[in-house]
C-alpha atoms as a PDB file:
ATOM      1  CA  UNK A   1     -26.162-225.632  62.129  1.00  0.00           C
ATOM      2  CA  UNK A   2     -29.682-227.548  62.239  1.00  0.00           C
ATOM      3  CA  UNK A   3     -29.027-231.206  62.060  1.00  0.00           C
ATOM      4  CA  UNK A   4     -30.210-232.749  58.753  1.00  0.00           C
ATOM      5  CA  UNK A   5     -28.217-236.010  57.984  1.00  0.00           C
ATOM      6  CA  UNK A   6     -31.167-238.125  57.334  1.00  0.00           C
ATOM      7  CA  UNK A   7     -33.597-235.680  56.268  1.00  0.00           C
ATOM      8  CA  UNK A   8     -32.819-235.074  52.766  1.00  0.00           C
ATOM      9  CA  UNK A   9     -33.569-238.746  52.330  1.00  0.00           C
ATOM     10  CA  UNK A  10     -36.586-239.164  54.463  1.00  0.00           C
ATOM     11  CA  UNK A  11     -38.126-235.862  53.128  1.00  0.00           C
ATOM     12  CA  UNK A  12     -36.658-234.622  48.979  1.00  0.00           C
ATOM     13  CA  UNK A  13     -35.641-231.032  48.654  1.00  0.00           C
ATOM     14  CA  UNK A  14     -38.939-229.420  46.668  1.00  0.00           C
ATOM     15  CA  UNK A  15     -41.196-232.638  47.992  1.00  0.00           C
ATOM     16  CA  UNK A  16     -43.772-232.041  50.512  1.00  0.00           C
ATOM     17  CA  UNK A  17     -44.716-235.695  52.335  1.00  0.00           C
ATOM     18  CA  UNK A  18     -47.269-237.648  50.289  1.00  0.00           C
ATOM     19  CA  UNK A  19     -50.812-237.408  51.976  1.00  0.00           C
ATOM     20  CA  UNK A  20     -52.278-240.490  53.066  1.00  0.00           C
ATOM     21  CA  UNK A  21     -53.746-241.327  56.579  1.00  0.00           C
ATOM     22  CA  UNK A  22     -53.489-238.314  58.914  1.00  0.00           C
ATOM     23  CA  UNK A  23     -51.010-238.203  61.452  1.00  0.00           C
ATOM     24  CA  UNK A  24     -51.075-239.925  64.525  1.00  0.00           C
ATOM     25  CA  UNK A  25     -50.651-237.817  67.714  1.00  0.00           C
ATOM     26  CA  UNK A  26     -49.722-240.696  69.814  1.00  0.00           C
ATOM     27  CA  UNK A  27     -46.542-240.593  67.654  1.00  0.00           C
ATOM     28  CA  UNK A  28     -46.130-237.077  68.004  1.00  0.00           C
ATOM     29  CA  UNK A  29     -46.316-237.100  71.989  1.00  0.00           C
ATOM     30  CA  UNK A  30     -44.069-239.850  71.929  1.00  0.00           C
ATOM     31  CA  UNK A  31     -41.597-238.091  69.883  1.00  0.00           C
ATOM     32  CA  UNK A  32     -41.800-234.645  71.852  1.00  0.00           C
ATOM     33  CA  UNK A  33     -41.742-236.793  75.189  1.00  0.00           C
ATOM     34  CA  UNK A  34     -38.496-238.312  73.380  1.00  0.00           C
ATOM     35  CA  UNK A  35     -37.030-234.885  72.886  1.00  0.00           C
ATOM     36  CA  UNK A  36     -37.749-233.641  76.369  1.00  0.00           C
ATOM     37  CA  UNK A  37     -35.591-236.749  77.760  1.00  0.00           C
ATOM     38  CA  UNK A  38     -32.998-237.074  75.201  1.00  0.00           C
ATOM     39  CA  UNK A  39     -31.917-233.038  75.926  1.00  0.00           C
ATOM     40  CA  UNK A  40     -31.853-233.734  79.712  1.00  0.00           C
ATOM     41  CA  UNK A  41     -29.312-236.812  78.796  1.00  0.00           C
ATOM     42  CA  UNK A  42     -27.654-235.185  76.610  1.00  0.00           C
ATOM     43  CA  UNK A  43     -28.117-231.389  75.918  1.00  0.00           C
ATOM     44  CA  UNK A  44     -29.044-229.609  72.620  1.00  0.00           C
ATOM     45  CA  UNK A  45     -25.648-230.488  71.286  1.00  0.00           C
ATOM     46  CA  UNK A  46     -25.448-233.784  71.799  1.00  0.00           C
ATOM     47  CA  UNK A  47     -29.411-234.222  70.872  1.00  0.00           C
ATOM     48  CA  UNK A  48     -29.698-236.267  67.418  1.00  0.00           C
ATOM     49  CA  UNK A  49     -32.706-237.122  65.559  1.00  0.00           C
ATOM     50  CA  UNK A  50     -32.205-240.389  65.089  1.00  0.00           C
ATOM     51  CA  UNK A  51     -31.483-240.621  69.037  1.00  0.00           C
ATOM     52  CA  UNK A  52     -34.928-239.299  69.365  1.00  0.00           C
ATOM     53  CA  UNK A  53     -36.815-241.258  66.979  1.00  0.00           C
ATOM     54  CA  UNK A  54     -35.299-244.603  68.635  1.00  0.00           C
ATOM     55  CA  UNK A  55     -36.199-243.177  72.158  1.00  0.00           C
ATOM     56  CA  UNK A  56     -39.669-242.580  70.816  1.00  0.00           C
ATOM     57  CA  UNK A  57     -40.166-246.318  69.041  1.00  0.00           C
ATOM     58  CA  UNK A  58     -40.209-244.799  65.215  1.00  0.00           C
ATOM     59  CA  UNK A  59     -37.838-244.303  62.577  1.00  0.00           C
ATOM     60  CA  UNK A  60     -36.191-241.289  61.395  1.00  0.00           C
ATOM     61  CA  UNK A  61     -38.495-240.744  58.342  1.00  0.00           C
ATOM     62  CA  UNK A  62     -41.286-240.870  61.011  1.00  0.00           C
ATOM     63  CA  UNK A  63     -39.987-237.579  62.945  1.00  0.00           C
ATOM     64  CA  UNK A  64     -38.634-235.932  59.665  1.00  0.00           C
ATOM     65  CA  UNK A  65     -42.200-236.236  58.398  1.00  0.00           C
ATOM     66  CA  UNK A  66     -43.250-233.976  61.184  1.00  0.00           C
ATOM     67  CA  UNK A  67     -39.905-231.692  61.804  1.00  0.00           C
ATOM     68  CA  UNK A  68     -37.446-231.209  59.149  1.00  0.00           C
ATOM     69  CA  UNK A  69     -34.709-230.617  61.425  1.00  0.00           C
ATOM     70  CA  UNK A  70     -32.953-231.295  64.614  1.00  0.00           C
ATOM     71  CA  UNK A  71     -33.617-227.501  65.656  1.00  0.00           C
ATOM     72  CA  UNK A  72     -37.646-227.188  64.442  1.00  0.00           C
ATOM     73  CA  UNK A  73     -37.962-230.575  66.687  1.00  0.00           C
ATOM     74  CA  UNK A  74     -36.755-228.556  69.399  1.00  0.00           C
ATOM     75  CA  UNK A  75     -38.521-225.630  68.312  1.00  0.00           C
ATOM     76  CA  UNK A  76     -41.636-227.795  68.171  1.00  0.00           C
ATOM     77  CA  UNK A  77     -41.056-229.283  71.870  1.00  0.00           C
ATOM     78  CA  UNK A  78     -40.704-225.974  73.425  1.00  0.00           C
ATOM     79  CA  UNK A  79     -43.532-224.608  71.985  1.00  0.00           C
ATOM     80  CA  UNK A  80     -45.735-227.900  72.926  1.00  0.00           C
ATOM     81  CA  UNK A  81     -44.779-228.142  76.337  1.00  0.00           C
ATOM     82  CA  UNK A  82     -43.550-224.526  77.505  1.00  0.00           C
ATOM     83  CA  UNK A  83     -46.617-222.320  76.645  1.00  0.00           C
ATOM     84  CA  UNK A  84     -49.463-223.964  77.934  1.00  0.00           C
ATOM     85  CA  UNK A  85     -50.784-221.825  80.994  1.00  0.00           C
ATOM     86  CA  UNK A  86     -54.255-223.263  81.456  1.00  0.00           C
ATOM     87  CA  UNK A  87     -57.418-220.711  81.460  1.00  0.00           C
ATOM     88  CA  UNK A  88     -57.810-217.843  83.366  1.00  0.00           C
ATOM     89  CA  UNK A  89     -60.358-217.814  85.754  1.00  0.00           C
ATOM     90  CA  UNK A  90     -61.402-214.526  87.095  1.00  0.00           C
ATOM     91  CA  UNK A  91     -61.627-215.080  90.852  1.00  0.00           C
ATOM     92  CA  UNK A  92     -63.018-211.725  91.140  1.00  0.00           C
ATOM     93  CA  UNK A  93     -60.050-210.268  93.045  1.00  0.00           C
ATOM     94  CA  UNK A  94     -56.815-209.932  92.209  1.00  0.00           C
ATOM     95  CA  UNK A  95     -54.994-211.626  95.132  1.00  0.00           C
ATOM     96  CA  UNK A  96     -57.053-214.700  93.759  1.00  0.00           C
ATOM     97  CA  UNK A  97     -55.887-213.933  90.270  1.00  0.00           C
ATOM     98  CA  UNK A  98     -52.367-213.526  90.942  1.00  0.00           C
ATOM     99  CA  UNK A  99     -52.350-217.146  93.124  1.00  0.00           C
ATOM    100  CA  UNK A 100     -53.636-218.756  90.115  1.00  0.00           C
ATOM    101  CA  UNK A 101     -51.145-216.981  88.076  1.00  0.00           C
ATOM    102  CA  UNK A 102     -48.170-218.345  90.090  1.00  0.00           C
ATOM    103  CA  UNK A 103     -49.696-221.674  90.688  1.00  0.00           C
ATOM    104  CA  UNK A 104     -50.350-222.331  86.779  1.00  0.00           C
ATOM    105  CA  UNK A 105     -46.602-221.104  86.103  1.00  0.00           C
ATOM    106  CA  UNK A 106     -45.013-223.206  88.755  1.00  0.00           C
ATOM    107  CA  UNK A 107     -46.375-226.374  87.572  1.00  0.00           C
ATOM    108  CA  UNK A 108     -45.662-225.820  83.985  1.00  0.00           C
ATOM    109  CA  UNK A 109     -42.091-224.745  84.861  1.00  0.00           C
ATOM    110  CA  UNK A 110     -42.112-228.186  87.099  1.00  0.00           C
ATOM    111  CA  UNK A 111     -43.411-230.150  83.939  1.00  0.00           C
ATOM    112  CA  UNK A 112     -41.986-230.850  80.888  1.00  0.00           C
ATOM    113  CA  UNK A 113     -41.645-227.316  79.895  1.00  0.00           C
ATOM    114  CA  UNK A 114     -39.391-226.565  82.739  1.00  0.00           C
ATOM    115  CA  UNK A 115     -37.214-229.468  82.201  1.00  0.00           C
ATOM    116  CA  UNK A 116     -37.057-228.283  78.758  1.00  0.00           C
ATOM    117  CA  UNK A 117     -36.148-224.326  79.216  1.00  0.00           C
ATOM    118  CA  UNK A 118     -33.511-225.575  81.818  1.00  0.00           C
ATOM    119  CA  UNK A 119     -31.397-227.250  78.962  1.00  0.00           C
ATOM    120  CA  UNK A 120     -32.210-224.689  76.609  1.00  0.00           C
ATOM    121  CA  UNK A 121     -31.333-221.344  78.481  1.00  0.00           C
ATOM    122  CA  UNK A 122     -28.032-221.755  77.971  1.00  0.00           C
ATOM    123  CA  UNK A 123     -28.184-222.628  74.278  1.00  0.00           C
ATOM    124  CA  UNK A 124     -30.882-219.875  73.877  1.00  0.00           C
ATOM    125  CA  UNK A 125     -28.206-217.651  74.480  1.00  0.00           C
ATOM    126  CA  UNK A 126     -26.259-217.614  71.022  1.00  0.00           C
ATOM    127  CA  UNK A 127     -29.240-219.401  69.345  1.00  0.00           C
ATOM    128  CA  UNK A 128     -31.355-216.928  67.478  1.00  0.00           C
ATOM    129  CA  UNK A 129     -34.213-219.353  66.725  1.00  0.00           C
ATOM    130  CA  UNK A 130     -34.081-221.211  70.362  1.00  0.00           C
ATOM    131  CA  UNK A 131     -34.618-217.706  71.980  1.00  0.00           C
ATOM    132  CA  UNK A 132     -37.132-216.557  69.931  1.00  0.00           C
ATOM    133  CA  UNK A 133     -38.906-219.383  70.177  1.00  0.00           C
ATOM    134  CA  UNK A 134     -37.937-219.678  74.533  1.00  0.00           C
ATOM    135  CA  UNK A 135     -39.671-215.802  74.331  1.00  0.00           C
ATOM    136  CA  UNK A 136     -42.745-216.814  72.721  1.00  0.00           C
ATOM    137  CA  UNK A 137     -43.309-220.255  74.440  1.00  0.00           C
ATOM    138  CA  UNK A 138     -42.403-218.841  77.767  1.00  0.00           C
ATOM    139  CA  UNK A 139     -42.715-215.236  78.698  1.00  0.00           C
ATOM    140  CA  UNK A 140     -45.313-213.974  76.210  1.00  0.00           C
ATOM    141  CA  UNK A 141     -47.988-216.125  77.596  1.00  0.00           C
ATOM    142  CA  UNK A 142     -47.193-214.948  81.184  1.00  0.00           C
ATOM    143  CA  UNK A 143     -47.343-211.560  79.614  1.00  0.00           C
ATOM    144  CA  UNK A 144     -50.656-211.859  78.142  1.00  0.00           C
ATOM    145  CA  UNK A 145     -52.044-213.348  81.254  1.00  0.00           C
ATOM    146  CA  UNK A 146     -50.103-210.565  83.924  1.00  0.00           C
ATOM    147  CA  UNK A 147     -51.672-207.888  81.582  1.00  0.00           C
ATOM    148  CA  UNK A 148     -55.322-209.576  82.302  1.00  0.00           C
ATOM    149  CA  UNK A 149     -54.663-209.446  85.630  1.00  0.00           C
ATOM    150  CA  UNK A 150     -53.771-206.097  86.119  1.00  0.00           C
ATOM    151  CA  UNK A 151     -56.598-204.720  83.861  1.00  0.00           C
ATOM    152  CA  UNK A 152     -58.742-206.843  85.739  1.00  0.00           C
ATOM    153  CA  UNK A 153     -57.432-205.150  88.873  1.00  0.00           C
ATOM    154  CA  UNK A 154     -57.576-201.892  87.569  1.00  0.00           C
ATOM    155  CA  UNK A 155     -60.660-201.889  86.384  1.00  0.00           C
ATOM    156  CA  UNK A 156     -62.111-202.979  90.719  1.00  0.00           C
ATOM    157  CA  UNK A 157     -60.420-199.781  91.736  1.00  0.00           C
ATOM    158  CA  UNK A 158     -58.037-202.888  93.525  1.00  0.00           C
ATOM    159  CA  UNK A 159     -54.906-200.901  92.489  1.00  0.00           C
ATOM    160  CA  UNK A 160     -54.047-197.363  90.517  1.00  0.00           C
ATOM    161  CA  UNK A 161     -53.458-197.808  86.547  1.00  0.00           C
ATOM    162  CA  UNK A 162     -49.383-199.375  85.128  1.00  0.00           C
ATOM    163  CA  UNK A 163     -47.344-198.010  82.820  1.00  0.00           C
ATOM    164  CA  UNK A 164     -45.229-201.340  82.247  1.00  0.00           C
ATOM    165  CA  UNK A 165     -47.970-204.033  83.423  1.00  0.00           C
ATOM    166  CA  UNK A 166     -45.356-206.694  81.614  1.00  0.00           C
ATOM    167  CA  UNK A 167     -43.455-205.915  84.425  1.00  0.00           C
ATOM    168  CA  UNK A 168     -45.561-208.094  86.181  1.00  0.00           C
ATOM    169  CA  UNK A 169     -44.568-211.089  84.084  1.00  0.00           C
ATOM    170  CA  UNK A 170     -41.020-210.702  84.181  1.00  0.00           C
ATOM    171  CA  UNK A 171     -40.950-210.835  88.035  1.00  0.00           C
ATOM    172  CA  UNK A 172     -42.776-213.678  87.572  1.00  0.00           C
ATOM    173  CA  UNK A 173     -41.110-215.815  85.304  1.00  0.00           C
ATOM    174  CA  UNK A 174     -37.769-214.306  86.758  1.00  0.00           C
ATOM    175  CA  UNK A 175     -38.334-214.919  90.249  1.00  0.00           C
ATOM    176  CA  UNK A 176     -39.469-218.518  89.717  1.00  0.00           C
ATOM    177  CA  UNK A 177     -37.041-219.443  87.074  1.00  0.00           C
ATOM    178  CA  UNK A 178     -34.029-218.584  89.627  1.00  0.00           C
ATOM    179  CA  UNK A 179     -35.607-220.818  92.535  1.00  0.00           C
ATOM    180  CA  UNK A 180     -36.461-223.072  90.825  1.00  0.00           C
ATOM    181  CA  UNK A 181     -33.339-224.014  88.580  1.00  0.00           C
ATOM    182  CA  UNK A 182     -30.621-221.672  90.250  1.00  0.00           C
ATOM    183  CA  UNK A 183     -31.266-222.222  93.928  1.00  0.00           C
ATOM    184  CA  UNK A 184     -30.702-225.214  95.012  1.00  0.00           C
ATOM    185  CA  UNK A 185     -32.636-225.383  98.308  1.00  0.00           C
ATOM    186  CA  UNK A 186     -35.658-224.821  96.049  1.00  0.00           C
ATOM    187  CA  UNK A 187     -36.182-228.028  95.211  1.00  0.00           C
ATOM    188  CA  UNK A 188     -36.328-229.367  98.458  1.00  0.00           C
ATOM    189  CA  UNK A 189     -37.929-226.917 100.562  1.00  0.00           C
ATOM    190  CA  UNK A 190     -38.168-226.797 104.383  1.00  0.00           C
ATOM    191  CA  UNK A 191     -41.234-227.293 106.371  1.00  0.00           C
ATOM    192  CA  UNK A 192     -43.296-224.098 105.939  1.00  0.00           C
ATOM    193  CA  UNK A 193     -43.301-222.870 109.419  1.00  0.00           C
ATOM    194  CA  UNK A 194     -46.223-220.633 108.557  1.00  0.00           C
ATOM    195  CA  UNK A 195     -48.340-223.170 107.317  1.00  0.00           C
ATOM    196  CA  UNK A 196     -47.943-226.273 109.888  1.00  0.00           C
ATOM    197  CA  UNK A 197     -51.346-227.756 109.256  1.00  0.00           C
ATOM    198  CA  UNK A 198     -50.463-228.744 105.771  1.00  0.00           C
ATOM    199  CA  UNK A 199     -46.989-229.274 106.783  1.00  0.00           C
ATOM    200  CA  UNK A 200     -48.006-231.563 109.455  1.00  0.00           C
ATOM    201  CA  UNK A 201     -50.330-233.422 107.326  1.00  0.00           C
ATOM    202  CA  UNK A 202     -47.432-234.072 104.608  1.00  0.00           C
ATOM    203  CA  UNK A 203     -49.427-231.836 101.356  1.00  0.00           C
ATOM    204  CA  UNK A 204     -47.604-228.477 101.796  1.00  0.00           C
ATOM    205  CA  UNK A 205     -47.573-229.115  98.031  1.00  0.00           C
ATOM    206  CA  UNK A 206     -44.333-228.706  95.838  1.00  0.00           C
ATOM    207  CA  UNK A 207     -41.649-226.461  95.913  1.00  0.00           C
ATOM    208  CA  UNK A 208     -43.471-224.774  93.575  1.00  0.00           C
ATOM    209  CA  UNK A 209     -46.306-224.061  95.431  1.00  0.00           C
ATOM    210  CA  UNK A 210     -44.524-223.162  98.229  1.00  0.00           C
ATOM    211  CA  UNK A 211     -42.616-220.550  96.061  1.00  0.00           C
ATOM    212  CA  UNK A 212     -46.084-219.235  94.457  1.00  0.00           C
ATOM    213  CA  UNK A 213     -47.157-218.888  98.230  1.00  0.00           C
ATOM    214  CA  UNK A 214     -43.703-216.863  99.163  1.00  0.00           C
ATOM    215  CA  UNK A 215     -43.821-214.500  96.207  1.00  0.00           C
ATOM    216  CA  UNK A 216     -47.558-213.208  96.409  1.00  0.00           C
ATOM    217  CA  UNK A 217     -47.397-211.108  99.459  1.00  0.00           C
ATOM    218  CA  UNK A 218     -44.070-209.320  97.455  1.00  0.00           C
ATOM    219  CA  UNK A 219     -45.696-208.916  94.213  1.00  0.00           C
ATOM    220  CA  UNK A 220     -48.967-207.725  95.996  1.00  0.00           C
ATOM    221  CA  UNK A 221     -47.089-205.251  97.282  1.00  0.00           C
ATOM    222  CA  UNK A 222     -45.360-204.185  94.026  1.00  0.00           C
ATOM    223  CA  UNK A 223     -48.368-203.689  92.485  1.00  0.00           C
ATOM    224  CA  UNK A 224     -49.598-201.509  95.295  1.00  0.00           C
ATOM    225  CA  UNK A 225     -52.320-203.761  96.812  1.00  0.00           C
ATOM    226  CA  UNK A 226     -52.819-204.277 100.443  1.00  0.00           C
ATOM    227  CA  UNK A 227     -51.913-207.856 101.426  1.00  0.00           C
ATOM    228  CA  UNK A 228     -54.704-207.728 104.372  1.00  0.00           C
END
């Protein structure tokens, strides 16, 4: 059950919070920041609010103000920090399109967000809420952006018409979800042999990049585009 100990104090049953000044988003980042590091410490079941709100600086009325339970303050977090892909820039070719694809992916999964889903997963899994939410935060934005992609694609004769162009987006956030938290070599990659210059010069990037490097030529292919 969603954690509520202090809540039905902070925040009366039937009561919405008084209005007065507007809320401060300092305090909100702080909180969600809070959230991120608390579940890494601790996990979702040993997450409390008022763990939270002390990590963050405020009380518990403070957070309860904002989230009404120990679950929407996860909720909230996932959806802050997990969903955010960036734009998307339309290179004007879809090798270029795809690279910025698995780039913008790869550092949100390296973020905050990432951090987050890796505690989560496994709660996710007989959590209806946490996986809807995981879904929606996650995948559907890859989703929405793989389906630009390939229409983009489509429509420069660069590859025939999809069926399934989600597809796309579940090899994507598949692929780098089990190098990234299920492979442990993944995190601290080897020099990339095929690319000594920025090897040599110490910004071969992060094992995310390195990964978004490895799995273009594959999902080229997949898609039935010539890698050149």
């Amino acid at each position: 059950m969603a954690e509520r100990t202090e809540s039905s104090q902070s925040v009366p049953a039937g009561r919405q919070p008084a209005r007065g000044r507007p809320r401060d988003a300092g305090r909100d980042r702080a909180l969600l920041e809070a959230t991120v590091q608390v579940l890494q410490e601790s996990g979702y079941g040993g997450l409390t609010t008022a763990a939270v709100a002390k990590r963050a600086g405020v009380s518990t009325a403070t957070l309860y103000r904002r989230w009404r339970s120990k679950e929407d303050l996860v909720v909230g977090t996932a959806v802050r920090w997990a969903g955010d892909l960036g734009p998307q820039p339309d290179t004007g070719a879809l090798e270029g399109d795809l690279t910025a694809l698995l780039r913008d992916k790869a550092e949100t999964l390296e973020g905050p967000g990432g951090r987050l889903l890796h505690v989560l997963i496994g709660e996710a899994a007989h959590n209806e809420a946490l996986a809807r939410v995981l879904d929606t935060a996650i995948v559907q934005p890859v989703r929405d952006r793989a389906a630009t992609v390939v229409r983009r694609a489509v429509d420069r004769g660069d590859i025939a018409p999809l069926e399934n162009a989600h597809v796309l987006a579940d090899l994507v956030v598949g692929s780098m979800v089990s190098r990234l938290f299920l492979t442990p070599d993944a995190a601290h990659p080897a020099p990339d042999a095929a690319h000594p210059v920025a090897a040599s010069s110490g910004s071969s990037g992060s094992s995310g990049e390195a990964m978004a490097r490895e799995l273009l030529p594959f999902l080229l292919r997949a898609l039935g585009a010539g890698t050149g």
